[in-house]
N, C-alpha and C. Protein backbone atom coordinates (compact mmCIF):
# COMPACT_ATOMS: atom_id res chain seq x y z
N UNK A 1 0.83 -1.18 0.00
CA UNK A 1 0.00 0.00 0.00
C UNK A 1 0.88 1.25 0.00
N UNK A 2 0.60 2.11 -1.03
CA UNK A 2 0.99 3.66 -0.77
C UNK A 2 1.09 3.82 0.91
N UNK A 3 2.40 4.77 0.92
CA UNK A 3 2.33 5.31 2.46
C UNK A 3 1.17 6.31 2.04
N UNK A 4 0.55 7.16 2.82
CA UNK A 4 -0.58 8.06 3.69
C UNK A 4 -1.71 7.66 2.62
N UNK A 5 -1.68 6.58 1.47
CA UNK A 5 -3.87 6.31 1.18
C UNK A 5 -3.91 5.11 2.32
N UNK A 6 -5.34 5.70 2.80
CA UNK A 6 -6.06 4.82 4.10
C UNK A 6 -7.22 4.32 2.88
N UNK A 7 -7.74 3.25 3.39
CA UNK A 7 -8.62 2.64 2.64
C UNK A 7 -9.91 2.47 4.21
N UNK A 8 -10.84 2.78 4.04
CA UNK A 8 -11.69 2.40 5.51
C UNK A 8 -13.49 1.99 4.50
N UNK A 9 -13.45 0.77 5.40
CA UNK A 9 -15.01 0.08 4.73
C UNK A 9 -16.28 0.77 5.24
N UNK A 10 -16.73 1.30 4.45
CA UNK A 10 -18.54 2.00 4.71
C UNK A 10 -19.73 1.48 5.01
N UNK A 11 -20.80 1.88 5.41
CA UNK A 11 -21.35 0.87 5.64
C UNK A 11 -22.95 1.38 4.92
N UNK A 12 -23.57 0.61 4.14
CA UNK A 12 -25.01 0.07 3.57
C UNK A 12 -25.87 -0.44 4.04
N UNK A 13 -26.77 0.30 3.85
CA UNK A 13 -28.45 0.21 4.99
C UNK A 13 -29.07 -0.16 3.56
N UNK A 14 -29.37 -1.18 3.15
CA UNK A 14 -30.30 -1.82 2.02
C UNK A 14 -31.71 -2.57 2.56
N UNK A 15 -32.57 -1.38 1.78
CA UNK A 15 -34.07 -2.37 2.30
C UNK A 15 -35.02 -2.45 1.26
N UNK A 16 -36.17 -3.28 1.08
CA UNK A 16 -36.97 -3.08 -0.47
C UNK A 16 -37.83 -1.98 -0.77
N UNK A 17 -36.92 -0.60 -0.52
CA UNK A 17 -37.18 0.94 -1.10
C UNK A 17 -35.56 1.12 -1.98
N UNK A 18 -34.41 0.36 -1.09
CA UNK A 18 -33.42 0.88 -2.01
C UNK A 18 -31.93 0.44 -1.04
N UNK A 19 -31.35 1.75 -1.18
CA UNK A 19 -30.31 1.79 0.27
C UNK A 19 -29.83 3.21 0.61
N UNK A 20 -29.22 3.06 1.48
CA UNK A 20 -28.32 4.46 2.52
C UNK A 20 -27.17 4.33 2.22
N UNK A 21 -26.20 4.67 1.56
CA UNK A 21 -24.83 4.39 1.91
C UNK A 21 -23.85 5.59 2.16
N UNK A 22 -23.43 5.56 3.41
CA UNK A 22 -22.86 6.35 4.12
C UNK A 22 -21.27 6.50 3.46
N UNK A 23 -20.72 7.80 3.62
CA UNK A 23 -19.40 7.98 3.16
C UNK A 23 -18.43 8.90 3.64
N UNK A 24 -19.05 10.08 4.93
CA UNK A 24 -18.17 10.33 5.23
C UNK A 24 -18.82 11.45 6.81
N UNK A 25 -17.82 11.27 7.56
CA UNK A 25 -18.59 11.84 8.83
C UNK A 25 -17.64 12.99 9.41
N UNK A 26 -18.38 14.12 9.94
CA UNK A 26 -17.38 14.95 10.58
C UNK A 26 -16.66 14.29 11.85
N UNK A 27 -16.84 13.37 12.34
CA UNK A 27 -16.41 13.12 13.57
C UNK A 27 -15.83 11.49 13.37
N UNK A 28 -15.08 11.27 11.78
CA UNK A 28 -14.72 10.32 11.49
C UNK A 28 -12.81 10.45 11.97
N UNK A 29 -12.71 9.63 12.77
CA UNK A 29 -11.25 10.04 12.85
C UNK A 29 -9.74 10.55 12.18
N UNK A 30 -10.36 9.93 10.85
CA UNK A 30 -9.59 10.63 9.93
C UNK A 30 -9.70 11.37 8.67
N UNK A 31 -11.01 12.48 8.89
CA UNK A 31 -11.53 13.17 8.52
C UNK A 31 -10.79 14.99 9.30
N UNK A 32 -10.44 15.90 8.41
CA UNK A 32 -9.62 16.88 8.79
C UNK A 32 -10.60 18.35 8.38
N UNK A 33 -10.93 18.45 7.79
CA UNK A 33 -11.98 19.77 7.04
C UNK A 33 -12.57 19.68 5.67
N UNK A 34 -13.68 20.41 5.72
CA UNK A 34 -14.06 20.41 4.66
C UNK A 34 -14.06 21.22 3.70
N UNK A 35 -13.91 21.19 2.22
CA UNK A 35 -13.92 22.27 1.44
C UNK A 35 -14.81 22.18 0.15
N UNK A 36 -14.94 21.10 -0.63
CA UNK A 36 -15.95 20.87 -1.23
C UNK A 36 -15.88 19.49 -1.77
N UNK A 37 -17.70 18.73 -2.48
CA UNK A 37 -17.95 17.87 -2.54
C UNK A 37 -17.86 17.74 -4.27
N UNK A 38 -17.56 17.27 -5.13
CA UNK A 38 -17.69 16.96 -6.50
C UNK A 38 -18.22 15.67 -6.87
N UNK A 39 -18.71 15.36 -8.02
CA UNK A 39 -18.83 14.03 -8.68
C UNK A 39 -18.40 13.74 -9.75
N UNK A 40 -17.66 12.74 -10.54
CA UNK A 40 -17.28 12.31 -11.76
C UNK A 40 -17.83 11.27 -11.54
N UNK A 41 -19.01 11.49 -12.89
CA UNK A 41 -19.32 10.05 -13.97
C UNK A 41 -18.22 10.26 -15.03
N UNK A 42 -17.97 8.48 -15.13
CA UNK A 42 -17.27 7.98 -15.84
C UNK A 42 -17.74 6.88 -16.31
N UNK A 43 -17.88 7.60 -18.06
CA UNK A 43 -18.57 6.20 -19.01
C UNK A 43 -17.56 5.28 -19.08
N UNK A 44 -18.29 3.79 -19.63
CA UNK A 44 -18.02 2.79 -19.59
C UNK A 44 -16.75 3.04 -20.30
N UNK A 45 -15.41 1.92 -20.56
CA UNK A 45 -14.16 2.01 -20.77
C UNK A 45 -13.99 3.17 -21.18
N UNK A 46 -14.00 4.12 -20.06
CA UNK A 46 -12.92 5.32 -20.05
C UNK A 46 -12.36 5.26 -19.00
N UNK A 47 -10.91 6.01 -19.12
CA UNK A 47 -9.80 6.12 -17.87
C UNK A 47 -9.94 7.72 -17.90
N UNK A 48 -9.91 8.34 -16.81
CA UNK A 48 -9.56 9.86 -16.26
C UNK A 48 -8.50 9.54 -15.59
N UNK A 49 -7.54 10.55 -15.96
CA UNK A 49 -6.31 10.76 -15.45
C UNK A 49 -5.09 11.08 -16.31
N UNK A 50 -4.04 10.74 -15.67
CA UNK A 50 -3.24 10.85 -14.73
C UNK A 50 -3.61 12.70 -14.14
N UNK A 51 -3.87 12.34 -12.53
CA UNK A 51 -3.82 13.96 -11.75
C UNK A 51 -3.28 13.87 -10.51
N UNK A 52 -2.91 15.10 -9.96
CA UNK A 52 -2.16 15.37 -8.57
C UNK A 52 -2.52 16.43 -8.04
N UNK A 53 -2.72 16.18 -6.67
CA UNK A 53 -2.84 17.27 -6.12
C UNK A 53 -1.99 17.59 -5.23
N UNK A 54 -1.20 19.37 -5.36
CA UNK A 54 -0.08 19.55 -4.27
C UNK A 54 -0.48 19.84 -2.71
N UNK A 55 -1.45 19.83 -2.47
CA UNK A 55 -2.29 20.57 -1.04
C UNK A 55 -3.48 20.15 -0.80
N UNK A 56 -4.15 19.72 -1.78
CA UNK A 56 -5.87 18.77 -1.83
C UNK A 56 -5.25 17.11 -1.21
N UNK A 57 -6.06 17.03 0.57
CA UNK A 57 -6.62 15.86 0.56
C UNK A 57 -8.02 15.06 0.15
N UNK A 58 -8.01 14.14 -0.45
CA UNK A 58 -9.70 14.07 -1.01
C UNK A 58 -9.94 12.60 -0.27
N UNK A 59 -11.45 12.56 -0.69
CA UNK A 59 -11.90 11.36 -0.18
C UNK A 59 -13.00 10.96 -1.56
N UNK A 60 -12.23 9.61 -1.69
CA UNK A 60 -13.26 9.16 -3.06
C UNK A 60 -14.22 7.99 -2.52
N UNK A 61 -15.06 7.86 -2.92
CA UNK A 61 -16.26 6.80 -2.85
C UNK A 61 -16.81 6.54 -4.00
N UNK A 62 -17.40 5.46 -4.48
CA UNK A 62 -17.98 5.14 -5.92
C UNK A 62 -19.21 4.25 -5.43
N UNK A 63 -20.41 5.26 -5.35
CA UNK A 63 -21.76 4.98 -5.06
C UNK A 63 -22.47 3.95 -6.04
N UNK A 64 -21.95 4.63 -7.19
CA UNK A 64 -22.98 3.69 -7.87
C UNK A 64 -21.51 2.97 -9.45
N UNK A 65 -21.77 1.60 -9.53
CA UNK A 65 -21.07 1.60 -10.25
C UNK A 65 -19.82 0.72 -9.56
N UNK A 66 -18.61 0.65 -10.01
CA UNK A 66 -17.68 0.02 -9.80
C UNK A 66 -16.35 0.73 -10.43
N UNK A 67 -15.25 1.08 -10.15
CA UNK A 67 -13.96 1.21 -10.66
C UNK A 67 -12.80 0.96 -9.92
N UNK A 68 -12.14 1.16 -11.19
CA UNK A 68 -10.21 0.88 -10.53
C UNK A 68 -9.67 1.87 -10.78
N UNK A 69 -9.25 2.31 -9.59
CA UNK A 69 -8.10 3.54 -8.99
C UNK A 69 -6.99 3.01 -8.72
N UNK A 70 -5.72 3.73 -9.84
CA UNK A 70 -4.51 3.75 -9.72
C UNK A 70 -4.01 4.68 -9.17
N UNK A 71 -2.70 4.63 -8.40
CA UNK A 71 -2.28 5.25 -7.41
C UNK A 71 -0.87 5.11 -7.71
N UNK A 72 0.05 6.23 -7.99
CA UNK A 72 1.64 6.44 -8.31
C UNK A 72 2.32 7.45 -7.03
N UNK A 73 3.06 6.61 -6.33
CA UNK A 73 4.01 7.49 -5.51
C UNK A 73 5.13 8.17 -6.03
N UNK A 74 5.08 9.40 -6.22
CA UNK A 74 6.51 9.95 -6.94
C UNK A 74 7.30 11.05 -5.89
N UNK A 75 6.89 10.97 -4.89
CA UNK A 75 7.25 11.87 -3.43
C UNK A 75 8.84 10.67 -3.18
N UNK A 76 9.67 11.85 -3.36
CA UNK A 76 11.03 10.70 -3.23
C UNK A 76 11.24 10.54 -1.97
N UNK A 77 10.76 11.30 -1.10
CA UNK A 77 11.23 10.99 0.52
C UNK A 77 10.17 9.95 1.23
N UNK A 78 9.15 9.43 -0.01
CA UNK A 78 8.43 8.49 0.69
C UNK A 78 8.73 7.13 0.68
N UNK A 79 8.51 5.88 2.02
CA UNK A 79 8.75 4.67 2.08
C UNK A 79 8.55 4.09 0.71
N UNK A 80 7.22 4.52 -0.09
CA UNK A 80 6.86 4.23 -1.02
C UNK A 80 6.93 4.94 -2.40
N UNK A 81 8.36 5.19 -2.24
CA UNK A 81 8.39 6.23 -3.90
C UNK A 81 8.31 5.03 -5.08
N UNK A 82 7.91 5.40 -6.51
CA UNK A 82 7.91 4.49 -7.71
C UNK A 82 7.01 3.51 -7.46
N UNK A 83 6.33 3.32 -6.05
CA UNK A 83 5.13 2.14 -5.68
C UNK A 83 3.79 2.61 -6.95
N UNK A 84 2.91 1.38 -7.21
CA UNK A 84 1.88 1.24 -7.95
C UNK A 84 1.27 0.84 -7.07
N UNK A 85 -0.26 1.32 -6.64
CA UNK A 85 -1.29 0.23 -5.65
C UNK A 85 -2.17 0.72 -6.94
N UNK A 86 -3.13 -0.36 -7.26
CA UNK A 86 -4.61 -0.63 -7.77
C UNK A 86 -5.09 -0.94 -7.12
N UNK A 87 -6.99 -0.51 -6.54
CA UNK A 87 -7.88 -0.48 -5.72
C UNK A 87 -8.64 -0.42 -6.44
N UNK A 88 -9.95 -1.44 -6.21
CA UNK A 88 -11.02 -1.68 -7.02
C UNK A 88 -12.09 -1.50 -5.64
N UNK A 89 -12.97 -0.14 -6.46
CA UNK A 89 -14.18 -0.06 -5.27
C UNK A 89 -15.41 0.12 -6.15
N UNK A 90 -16.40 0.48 -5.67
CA UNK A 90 -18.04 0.61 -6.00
C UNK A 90 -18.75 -0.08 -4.87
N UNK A 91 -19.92 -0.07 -5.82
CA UNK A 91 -21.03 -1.00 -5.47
C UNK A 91 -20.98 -2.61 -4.96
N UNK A 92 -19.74 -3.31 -5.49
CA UNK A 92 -19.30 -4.26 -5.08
C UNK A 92 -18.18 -4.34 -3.92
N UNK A 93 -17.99 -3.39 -3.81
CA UNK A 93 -16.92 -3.44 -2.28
C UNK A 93 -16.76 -1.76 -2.32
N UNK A 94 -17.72 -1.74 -1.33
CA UNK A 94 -18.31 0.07 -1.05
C UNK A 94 -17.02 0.45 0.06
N UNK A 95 -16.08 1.42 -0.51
CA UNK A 95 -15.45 2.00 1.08
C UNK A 95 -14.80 3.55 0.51
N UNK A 96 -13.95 3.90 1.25
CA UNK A 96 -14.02 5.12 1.31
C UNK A 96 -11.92 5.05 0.90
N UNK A 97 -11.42 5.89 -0.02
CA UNK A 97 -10.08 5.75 0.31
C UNK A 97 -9.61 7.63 0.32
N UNK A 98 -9.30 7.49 1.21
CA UNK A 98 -8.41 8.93 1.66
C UNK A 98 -6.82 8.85 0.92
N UNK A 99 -7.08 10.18 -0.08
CA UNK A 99 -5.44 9.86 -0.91
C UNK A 99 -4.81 11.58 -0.58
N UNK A 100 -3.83 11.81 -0.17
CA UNK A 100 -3.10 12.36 0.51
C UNK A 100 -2.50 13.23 -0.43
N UNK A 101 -1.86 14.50 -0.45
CA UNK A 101 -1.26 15.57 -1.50
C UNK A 101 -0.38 14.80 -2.04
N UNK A 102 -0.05 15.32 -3.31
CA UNK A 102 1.02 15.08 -4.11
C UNK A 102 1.37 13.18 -4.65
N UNK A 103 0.18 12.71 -4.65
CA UNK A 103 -0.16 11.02 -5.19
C UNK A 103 -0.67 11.00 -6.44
N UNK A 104 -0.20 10.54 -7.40
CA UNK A 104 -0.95 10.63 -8.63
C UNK A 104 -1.87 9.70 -8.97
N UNK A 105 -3.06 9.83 -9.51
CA UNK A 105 -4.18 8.73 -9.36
C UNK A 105 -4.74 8.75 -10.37
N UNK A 106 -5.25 7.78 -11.76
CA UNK A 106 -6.29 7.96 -12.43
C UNK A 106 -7.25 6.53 -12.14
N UNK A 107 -8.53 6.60 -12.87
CA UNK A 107 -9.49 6.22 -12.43
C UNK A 107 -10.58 5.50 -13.99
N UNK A 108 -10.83 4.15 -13.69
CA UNK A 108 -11.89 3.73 -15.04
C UNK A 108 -12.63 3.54 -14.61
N UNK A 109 -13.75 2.99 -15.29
CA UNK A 109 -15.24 2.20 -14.67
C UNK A 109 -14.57 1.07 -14.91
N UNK A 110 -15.49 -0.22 -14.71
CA UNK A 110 -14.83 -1.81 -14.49
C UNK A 110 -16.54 -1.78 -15.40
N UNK A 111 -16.41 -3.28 -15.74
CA UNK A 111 -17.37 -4.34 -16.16
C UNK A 111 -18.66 -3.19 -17.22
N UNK A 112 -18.07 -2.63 -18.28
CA UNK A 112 -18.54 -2.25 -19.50
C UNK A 112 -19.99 -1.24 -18.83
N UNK A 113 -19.62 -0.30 -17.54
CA UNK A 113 -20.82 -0.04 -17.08
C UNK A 113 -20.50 1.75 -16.99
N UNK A 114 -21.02 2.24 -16.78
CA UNK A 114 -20.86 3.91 -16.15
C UNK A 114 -20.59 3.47 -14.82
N UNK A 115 -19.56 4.49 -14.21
CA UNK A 115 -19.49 4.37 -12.45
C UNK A 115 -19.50 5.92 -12.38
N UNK A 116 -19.91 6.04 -10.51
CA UNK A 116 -19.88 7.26 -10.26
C UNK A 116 -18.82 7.64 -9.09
N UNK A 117 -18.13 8.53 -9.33
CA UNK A 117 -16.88 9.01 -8.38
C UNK A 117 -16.82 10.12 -7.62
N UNK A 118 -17.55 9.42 -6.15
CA UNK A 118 -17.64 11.18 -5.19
C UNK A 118 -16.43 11.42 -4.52
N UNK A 119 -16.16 13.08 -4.49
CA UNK A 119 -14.80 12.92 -4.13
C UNK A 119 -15.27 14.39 -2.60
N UNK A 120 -15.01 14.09 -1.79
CA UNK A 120 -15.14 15.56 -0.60
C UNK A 120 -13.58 15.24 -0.04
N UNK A 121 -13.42 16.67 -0.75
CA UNK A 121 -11.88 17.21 -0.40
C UNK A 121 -11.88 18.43 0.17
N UNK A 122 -10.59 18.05 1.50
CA UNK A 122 -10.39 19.87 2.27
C UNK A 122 -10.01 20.89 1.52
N UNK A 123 -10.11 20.94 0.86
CA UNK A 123 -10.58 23.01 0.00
C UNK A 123 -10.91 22.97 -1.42
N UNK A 124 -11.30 23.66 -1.02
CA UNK A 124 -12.18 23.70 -2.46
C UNK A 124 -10.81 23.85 -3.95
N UNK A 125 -11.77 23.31 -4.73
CA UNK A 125 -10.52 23.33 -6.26
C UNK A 125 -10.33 24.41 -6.80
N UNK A 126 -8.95 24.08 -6.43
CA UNK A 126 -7.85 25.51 -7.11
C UNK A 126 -6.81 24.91 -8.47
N UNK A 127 -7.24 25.15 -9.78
CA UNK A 127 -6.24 25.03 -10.84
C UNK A 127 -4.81 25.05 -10.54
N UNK A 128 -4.51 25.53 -9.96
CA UNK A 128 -3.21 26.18 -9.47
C UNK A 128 -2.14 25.45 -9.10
N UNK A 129 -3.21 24.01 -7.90
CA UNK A 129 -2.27 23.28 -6.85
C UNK A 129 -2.48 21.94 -7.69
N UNK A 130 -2.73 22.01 -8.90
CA UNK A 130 -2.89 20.28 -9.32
C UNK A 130 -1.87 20.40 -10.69
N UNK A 131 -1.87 19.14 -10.85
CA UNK A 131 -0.57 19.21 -11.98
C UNK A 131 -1.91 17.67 -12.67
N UNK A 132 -1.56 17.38 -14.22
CA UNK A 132 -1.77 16.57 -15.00
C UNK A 132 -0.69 15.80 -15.47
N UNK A 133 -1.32 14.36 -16.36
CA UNK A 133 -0.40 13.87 -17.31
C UNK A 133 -1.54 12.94 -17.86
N UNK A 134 -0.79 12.98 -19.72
CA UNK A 134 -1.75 12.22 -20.38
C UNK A 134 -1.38 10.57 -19.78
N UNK A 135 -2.54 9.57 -19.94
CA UNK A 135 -2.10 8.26 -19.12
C UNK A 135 -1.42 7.57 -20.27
N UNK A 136 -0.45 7.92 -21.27
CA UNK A 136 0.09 7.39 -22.18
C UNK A 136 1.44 8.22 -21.47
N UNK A 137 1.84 8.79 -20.76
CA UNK A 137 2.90 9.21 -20.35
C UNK A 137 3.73 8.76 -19.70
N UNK A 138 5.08 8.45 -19.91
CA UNK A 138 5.86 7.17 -19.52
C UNK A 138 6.61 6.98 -18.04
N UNK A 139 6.04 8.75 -17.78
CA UNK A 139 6.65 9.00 -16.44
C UNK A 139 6.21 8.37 -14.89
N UNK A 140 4.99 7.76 -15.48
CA UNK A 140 4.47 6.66 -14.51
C UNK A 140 4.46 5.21 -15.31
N UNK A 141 4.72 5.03 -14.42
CA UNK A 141 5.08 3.10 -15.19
C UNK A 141 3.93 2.41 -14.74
N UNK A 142 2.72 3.04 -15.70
CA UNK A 142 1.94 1.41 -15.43
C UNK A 142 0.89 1.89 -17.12
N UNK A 143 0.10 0.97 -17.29
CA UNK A 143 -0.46 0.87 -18.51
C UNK A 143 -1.65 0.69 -18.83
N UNK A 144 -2.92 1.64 -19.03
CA UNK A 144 -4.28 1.25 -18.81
C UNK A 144 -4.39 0.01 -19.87
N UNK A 145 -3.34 -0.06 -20.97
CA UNK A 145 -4.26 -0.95 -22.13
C UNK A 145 -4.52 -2.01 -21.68
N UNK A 146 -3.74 -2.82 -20.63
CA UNK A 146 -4.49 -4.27 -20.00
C UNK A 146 -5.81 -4.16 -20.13
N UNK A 147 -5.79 -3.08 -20.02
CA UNK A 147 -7.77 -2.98 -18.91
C UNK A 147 -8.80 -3.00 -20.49
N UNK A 148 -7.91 -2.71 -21.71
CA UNK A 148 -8.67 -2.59 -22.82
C UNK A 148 -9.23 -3.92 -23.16
């Protein structure tokens, strides 16, 4: 695992109206402030990414749907510099992963479907503090085409 992404399991109140699924609490222990809430849908085989944020901690959840989040350590003073973690969440294994400044992450749907990607991060989005890369860019070593 990346040093500072926490991965923590959520929990689903399902009854025959629907369900509840909970994702994030002020008084969750590792919950720090709030700044704002976003959503990315992501159609079926598409990848978003490669992004970073220099000062944004976020918190992603995938309510509806299913995907795989890649995760690149390029922080050289970390235990885990040049590390790859893949994390597969949604609807099939609902949890919450907290990814920490300066981690690069992109993101697909799984199983030919739309997924949805909530993200509540401490401050609101500033152009400024995020950096890009196309996911054909060699400066991270991993390769969506498997996933094609």
């Amino acid at each position: 695992m990346i040093d500072g992404i926490q991965i923590h399991p959520l929990k689903v109140f399902p009854d025959e109206r629907g369900k509840v699924m909970h994702m994030l609490r002020s008084d969750a222990p590792f919950f720090e402030e709030f700044g704002e809430v976003y959503f990315s849908l992501v159609n079926a085989n598409i990848v978003k990414g490669w992004k970073q944020h220099k000062k944004m901690t976020q918190h992603f959840a995938v309510p509806i749907g299913n995907m795989k989040i890649v995760f690149y350590d390029d922080r050289k003073e970390s235990p885990t510099y040049k590390k790859i973690q893949e994390v597969s969440i949604g609807e099939d294994n609902y949890q919450l992963i907290k990814v920490p400044p300066m981690i690069w992450y992109a993101f697909g749907a799984l199983n030919n479907k739309k997924a949805l990607l909530t993200n509540c991060a401490d401050m609101p989005h500033d152009p400024e503090e995020s950096a890009t890369l196309e996911l054909s860019d060699k400066t991270i070593p991993y390769s969506w085409e498997k996933d094609k």
